[in-house]
PDB file of N, CA and C in Angstrom:
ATOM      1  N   UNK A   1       0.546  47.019  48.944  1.00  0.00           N
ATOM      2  CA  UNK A   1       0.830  48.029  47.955  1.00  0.00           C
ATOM      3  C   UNK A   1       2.292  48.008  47.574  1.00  0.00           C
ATOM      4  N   UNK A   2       2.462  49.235  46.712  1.00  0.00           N
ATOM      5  CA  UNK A   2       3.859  49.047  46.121  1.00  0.00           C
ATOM      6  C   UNK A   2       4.458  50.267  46.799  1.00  0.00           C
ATOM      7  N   UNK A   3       5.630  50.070  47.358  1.00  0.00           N
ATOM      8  CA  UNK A   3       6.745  50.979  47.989  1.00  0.00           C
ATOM      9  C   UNK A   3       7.560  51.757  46.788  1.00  0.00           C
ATOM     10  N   UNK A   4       7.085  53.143  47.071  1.00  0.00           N
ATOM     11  CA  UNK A   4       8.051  54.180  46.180  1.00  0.00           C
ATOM     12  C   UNK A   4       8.961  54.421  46.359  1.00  0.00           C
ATOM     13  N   UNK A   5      10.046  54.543  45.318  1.00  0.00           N
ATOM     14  CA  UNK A   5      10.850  54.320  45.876  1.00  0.00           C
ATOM     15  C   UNK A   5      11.686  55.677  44.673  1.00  0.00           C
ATOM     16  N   UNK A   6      12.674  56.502  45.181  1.00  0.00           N
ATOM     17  CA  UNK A   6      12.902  57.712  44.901  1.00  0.00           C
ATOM     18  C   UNK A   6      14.384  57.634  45.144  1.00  0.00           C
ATOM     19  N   UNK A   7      15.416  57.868  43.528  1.00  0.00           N
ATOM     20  CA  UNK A   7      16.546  58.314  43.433  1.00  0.00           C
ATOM     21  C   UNK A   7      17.642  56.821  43.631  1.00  0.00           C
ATOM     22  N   UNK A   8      18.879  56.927  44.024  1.00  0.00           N
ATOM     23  CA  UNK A   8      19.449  55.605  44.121  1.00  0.00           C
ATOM     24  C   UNK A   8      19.767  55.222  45.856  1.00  0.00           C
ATOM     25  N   UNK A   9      19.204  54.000  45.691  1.00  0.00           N
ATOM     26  CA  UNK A   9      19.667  53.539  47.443  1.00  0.00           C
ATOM     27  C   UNK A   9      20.513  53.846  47.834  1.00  0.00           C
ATOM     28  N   UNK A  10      21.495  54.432  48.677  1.00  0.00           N
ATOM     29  CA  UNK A  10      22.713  54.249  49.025  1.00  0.00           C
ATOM     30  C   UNK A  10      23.179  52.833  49.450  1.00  0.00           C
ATOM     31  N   UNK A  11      24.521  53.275  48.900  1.00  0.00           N
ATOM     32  CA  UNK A  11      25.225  51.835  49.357  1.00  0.00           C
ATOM     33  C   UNK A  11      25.732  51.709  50.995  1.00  0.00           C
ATOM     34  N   UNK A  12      26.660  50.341  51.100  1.00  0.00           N
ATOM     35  CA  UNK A  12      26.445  50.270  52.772  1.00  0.00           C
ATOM     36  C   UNK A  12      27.632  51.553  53.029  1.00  0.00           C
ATOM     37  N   UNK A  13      28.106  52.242  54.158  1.00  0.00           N
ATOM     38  CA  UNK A  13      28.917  53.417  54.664  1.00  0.00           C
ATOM     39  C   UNK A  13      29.483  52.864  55.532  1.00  0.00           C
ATOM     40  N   UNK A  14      30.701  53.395  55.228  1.00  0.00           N
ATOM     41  CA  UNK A  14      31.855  52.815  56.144  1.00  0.00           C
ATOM     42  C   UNK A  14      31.597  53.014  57.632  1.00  0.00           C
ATOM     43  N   UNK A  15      32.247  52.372  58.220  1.00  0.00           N
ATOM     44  CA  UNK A  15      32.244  52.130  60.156  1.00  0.00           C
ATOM     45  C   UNK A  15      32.559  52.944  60.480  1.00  0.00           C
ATOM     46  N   UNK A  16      32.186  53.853  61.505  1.00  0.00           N
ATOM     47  CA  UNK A  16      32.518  55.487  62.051  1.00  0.00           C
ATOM     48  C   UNK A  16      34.148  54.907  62.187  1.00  0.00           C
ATOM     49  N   UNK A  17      35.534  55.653  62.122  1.00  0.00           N
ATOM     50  CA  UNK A  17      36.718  55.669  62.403  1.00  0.00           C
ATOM     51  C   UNK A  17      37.353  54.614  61.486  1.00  0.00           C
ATOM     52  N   UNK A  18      36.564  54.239  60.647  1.00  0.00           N
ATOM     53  CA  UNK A  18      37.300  52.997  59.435  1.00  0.00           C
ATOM     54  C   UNK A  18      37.417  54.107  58.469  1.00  0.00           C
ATOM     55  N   UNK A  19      38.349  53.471  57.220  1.00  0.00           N
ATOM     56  CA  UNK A  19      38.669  54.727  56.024  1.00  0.00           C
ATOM     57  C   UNK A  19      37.416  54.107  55.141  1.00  0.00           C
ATOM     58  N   UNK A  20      37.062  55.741  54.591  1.00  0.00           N
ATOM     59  CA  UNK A  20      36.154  55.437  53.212  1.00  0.00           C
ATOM     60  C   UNK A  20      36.165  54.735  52.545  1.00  0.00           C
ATOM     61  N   UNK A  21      34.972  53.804  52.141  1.00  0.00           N
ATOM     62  CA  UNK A  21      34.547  52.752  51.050  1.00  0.00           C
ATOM     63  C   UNK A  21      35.429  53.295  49.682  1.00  0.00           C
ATOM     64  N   UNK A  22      36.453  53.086  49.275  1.00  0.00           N
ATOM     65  CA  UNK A  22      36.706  53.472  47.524  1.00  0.00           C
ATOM     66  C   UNK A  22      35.585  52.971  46.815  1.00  0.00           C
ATOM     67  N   UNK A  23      35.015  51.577  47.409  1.00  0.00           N
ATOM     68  CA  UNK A  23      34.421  51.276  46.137  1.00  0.00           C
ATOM     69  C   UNK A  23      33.019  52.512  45.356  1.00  0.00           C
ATOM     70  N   UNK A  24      32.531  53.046  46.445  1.00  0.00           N
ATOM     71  CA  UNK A  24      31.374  54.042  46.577  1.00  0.00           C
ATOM     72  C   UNK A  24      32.524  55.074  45.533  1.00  0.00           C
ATOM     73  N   UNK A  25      33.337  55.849  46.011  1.00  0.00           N
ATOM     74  CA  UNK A  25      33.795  56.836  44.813  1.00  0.00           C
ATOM     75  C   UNK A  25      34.141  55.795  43.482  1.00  0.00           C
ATOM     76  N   UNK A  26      34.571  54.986  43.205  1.00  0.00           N
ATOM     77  CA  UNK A  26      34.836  54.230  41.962  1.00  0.00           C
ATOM     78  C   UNK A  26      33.112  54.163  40.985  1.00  0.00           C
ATOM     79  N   UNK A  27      32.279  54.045  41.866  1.00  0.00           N
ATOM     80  CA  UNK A  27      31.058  53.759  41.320  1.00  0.00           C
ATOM     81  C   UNK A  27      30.327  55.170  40.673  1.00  0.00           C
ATOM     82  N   UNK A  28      30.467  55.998  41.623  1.00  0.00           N
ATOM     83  CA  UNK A  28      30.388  57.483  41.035  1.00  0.00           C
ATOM     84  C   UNK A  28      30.801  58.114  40.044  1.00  0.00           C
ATOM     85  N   UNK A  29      32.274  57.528  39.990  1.00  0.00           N
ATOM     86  CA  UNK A  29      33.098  58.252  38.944  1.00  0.00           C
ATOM     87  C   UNK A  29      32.869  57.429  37.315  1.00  0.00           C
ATOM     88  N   UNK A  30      32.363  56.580  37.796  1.00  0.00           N
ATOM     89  CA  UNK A  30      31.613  55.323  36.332  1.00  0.00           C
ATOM     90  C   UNK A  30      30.754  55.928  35.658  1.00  0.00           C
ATOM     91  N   UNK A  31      29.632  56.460  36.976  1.00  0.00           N
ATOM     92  CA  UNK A  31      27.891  57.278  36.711  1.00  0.00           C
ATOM     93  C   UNK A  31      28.456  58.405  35.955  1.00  0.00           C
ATOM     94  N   UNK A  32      29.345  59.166  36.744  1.00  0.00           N
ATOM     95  CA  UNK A  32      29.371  60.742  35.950  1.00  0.00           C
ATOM     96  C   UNK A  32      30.537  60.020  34.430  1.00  0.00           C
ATOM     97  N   UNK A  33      31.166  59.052  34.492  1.00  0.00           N
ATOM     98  CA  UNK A  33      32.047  59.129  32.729  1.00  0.00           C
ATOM     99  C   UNK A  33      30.899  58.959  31.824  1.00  0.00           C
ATOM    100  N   UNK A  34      29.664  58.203  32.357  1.00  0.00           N
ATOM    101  CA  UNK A  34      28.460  58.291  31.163  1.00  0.00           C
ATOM    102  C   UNK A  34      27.000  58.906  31.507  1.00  0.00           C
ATOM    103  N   UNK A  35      27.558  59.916  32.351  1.00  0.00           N
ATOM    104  CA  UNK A  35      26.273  60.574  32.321  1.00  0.00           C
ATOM    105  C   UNK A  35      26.338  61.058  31.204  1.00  0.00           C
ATOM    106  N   UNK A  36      26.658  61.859  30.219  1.00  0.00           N
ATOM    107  CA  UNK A  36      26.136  62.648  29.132  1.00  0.00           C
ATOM    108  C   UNK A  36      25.636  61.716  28.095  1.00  0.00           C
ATOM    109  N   UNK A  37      25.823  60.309  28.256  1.00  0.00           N
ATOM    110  CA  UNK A  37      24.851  59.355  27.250  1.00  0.00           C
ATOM    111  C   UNK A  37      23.206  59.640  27.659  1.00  0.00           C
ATOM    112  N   UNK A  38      23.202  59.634  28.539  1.00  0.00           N
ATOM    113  CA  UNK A  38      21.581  59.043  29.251  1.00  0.00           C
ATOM    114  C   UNK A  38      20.694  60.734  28.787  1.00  0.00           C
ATOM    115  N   UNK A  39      19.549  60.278  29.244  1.00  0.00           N
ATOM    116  CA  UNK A  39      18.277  61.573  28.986  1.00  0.00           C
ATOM    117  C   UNK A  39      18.362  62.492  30.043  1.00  0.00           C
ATOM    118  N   UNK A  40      17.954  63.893  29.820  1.00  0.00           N
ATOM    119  CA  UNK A  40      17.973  65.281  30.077  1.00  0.00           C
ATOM    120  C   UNK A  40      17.804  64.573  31.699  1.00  0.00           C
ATOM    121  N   UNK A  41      16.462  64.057  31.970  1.00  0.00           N
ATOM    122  CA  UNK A  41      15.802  63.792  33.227  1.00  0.00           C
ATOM    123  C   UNK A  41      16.152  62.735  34.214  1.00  0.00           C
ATOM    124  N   UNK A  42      17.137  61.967  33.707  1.00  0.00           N
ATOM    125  CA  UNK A  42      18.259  61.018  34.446  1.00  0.00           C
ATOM    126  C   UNK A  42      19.389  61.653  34.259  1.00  0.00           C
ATOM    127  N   UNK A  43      19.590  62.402  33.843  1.00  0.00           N
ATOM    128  CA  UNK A  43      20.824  63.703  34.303  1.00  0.00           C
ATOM    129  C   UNK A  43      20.807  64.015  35.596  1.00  0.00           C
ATOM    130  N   UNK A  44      19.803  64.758  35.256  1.00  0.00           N
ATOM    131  CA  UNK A  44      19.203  65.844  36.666  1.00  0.00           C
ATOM    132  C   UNK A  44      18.938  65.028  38.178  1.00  0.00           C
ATOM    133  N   UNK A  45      18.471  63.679  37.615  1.00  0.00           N
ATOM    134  CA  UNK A  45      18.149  63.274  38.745  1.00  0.00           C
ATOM    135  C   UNK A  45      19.629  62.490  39.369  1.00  0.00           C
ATOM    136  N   UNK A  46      20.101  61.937  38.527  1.00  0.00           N
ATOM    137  CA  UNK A  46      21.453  61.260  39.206  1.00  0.00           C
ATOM    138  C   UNK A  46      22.340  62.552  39.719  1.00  0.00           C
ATOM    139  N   UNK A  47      22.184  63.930  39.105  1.00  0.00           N
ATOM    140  CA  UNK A  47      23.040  64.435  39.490  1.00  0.00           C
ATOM    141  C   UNK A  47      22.740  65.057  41.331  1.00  0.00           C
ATOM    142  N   UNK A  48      21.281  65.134  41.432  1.00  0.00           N
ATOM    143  CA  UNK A  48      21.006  65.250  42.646  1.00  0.00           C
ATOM    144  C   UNK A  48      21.231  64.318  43.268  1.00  0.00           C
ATOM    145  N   UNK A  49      21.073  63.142  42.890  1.00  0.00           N
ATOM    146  CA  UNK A  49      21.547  62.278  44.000  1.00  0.00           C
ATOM    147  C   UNK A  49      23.058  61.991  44.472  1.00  0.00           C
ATOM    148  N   UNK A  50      23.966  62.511  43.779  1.00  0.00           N
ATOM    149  CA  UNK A  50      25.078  62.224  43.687  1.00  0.00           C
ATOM    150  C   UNK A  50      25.736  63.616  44.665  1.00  0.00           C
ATOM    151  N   UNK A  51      25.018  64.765  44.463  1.00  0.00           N
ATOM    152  CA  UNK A  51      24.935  66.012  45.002  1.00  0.00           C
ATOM    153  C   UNK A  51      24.871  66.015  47.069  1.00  0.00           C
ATOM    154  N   UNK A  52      23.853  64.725  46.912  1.00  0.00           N
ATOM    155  CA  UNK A  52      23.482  64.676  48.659  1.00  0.00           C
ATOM    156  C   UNK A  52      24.069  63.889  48.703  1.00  0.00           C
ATOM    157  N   UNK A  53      24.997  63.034  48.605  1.00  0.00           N
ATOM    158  CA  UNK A  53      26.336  62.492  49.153  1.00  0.00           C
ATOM    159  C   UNK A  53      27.347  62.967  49.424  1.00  0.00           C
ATOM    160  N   UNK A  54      28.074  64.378  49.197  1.00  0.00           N
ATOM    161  CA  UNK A  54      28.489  65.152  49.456  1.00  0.00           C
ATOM    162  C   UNK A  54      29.778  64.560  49.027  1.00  0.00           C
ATOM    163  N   UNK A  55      29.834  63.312  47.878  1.00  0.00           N
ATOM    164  CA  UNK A  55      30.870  62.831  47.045  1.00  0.00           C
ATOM    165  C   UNK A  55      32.049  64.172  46.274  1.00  0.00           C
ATOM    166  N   UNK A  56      33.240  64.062  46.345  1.00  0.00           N
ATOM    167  CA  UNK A  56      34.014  64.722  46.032  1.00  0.00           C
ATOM    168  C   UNK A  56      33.790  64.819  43.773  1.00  0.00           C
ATOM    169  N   UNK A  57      33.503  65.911  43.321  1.00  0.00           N
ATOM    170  CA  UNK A  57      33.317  65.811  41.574  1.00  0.00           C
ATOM    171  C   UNK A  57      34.001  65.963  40.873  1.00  0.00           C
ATOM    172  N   UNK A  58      35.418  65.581  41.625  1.00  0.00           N
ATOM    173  CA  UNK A  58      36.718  65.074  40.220  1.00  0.00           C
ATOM    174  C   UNK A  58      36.355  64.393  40.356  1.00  0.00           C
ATOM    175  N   UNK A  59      37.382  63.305  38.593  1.00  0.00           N
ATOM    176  CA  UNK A  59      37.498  62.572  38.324  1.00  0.00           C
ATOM    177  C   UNK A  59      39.142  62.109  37.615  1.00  0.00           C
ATOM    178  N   UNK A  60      39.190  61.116  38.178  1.00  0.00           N
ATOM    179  CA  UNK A  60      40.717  60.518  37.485  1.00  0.00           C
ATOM    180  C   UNK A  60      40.521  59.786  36.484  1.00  0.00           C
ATOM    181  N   UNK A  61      39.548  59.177  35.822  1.00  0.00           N
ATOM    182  CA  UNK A  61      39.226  58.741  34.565  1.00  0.00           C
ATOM    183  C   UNK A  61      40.411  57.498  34.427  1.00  0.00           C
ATOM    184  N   UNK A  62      40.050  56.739  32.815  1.00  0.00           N
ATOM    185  CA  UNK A  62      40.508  55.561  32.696  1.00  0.00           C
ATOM    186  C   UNK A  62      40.983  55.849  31.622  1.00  0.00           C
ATOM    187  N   UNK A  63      41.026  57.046  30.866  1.00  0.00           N
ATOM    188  CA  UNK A  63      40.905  56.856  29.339  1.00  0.00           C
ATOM    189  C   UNK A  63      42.672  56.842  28.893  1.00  0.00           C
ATOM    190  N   UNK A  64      43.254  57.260  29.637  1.00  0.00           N
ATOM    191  CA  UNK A  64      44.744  57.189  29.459  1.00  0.00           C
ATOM    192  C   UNK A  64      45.789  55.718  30.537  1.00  0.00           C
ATOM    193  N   UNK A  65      44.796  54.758  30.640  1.00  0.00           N
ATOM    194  CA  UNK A  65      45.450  53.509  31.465  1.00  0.00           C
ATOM    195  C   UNK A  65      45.540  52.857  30.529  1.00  0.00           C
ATOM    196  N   UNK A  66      46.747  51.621  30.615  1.00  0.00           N
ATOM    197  CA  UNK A  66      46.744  50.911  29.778  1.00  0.00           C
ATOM    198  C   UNK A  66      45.475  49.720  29.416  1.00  0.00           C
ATOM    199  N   UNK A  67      45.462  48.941  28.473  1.00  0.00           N
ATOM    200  CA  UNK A  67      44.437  48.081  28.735  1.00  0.00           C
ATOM    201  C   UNK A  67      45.412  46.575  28.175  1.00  0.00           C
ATOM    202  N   UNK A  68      44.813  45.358  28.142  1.00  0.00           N
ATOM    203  CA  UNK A  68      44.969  44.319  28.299  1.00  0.00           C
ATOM    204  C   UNK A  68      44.187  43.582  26.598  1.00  0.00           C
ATOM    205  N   UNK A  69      44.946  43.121  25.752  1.00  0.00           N
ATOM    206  CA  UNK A  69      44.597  42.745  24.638  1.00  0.00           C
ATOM    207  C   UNK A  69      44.091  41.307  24.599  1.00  0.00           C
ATOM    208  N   UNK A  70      42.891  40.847  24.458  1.00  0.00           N
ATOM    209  CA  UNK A  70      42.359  39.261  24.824  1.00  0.00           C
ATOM    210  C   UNK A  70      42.268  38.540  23.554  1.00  0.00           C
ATOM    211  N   UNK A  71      42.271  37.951  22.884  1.00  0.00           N
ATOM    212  CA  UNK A  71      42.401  37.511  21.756  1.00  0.00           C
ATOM    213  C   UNK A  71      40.449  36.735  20.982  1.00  0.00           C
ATOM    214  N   UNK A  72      40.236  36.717  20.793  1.00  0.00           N
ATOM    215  CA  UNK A  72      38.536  37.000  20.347  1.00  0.00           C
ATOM    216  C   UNK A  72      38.348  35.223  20.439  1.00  0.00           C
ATOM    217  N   UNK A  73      37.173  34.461  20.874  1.00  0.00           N
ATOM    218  CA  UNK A  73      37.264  33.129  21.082  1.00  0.00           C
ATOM    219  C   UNK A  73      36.391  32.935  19.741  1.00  0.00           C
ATOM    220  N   UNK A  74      37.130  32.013  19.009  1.00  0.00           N
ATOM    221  CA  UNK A  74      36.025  31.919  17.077  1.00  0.00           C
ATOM    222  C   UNK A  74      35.551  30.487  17.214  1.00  0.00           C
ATOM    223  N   UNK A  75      35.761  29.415  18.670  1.00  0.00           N
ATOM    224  CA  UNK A  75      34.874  28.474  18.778  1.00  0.00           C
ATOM    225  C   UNK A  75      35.892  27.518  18.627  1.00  0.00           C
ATOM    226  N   UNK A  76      37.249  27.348  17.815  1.00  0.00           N
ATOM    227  CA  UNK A  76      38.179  26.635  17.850  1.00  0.00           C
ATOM    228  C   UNK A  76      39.595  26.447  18.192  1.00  0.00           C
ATOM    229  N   UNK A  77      38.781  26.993  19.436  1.00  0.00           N
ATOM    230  CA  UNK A  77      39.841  26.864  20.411  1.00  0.00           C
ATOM    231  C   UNK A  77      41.112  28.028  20.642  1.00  0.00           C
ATOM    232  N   UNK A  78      41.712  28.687  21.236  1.00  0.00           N
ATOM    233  CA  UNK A  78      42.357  29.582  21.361  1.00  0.00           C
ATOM    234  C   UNK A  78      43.946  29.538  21.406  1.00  0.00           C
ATOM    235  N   UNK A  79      44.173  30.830  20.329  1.00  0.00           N
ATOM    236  CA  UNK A  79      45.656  30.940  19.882  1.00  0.00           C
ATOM    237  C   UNK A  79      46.393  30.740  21.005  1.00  0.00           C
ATOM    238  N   UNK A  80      47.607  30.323  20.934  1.00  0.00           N
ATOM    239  CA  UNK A  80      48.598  30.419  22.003  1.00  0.00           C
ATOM    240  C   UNK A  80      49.494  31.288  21.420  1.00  0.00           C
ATOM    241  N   UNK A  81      49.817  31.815  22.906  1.00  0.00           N
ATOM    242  CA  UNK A  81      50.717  33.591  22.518  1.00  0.00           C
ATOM    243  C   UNK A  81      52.359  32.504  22.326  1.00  0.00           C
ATOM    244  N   UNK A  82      52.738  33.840  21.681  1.00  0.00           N
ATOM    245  CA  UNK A  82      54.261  33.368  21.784  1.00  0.00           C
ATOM    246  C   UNK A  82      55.120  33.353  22.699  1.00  0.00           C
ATOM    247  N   UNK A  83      56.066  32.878  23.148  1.00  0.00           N
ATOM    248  CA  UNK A  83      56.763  32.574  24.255  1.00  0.00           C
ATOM    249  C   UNK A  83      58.204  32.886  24.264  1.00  0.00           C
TER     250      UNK A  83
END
């Protein structure tokens, strides 16, 4: 048969007396910048799951970091920056 399977797996948890996984809060804080895209009922449910992790619900967001300008590849070959 088929195994039901309910809400999101957890990921692996740090070693009793090792420091917290960042990567686990980095991944959270991704889910909640686009939760308000997704449907009423993957709201609710990510938000419970996110709820029994007992994950901290700030967020430091990205929207004010700088970003990195790549130049678009048009197939012939790529500009060289100036020097």
């Amino acid at each position: 048969g088929v195994d039901d399977i309910e809400g999101i797996v957890p990921q692996m948890q740090a070693t009793p007396g090792m420091p917290e996984r960042q990567a686990v809060a980095r991944r959270q804080e991704r889910v909640r910048s686009i939760l308000h895209t997704l449907p009423p009922a993957a709201q609710s449910a990510i938000l419970e799951s996110l709820d029994h992790t007992g994950a901290p619900q700030t967020s430091r967001g990205y929207a004010d970091d700088d970003t990195q300008i790549i130049p678009a590849y048009t197939g012939e070959g790529y500009e060289q920056a100036p020097k």
